[in-house]
Protein backbone atom coordinates (compact mmCIF):
# COMPACT_ATOMS: atom_id res chain seq x y z
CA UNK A 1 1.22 31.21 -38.04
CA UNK A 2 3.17 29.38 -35.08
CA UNK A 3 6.57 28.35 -35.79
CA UNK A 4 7.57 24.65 -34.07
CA UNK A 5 10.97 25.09 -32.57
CA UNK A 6 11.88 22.23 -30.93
CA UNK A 7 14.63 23.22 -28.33
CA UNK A 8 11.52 25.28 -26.87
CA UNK A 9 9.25 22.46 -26.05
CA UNK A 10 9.49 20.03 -23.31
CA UNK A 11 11.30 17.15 -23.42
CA UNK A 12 8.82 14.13 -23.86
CA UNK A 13 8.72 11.94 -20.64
CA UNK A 14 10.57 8.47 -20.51
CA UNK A 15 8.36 5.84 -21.20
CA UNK A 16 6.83 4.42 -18.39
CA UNK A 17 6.03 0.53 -17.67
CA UNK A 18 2.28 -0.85 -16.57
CA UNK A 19 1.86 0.41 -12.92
CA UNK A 20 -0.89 -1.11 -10.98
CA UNK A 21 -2.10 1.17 -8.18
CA UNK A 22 -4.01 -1.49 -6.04
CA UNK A 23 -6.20 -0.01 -2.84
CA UNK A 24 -5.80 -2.53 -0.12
CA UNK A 25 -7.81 -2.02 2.95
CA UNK A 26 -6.10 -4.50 4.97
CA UNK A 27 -2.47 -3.21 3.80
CA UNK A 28 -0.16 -1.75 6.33
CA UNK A 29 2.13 -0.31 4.18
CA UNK A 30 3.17 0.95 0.83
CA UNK A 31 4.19 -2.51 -1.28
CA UNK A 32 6.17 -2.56 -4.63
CA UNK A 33 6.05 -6.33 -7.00
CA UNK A 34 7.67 -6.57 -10.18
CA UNK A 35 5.71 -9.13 -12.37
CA UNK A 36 7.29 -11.55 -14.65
CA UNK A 37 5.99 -9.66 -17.68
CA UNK A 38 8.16 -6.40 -15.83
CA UNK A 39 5.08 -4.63 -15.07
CA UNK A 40 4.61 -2.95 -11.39
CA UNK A 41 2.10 -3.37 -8.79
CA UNK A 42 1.96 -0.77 -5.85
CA UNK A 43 0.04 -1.57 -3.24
CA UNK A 44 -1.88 1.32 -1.41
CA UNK A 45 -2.42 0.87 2.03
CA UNK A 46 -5.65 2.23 4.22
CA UNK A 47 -4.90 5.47 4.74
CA UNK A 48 -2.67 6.23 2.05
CA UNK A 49 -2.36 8.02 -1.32
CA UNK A 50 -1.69 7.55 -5.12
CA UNK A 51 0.57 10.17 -4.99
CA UNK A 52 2.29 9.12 -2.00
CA UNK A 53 2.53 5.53 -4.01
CA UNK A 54 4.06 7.34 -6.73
CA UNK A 55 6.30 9.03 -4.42
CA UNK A 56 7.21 5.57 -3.00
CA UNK A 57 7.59 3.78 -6.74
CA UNK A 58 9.92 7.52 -7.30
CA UNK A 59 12.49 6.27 -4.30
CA UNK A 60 12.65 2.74 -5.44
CA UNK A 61 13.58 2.99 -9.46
CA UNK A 62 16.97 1.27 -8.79
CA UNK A 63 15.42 -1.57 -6.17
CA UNK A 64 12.93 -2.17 -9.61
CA UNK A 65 15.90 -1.98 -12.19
CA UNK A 66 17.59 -4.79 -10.27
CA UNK A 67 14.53 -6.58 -9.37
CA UNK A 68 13.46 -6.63 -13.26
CA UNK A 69 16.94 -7.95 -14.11
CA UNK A 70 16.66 -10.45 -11.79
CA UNK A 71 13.13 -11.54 -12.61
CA UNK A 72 13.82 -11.41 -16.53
CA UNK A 73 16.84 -14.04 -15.71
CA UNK A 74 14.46 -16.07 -13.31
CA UNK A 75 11.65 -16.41 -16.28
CA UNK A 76 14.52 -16.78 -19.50
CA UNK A 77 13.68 -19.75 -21.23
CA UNK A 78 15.95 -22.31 -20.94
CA UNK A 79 17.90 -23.96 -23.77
């Protein structure tokens, strides 16, 4: 019999939005779009990697908290 104690197991991982990893072959570079839904496109340029993209999307969590903010105000409905 194997006891569940919780403090032992890993903490579950934050929940993480739609992220589009797109392969562009003419791409130059590593590009980040918020949606208006919130969801994430990274753009994967010739050359590079998903993990490197992931890396990229890692370094830029605050640039996509503001830029969701700012988005979500841009698409409110107005009244």
């Amino acid at each position: 019999m194997q006891l569940d104690l919780p403090f032992l197991r890993a903490p579950d991982p934050p929940p993480v939005p739609d992220v589009d990893f797109v392969r562009v072959r003419r791409a130059r570079k590593y590009i980040l779009r918020v949606r208006p839904d919130g969801s994430l496109r990274v753009t994967i340029p010739r050359g590079g990697s998903r993990r490197d993209a992931e890396a990229f999307l890692g370094r830029h969590q605050d640039w996509v908290a503001a830029e969701r903010l700012r988005v979500a105000e841009r698409h409110a409905p107005v009244e």
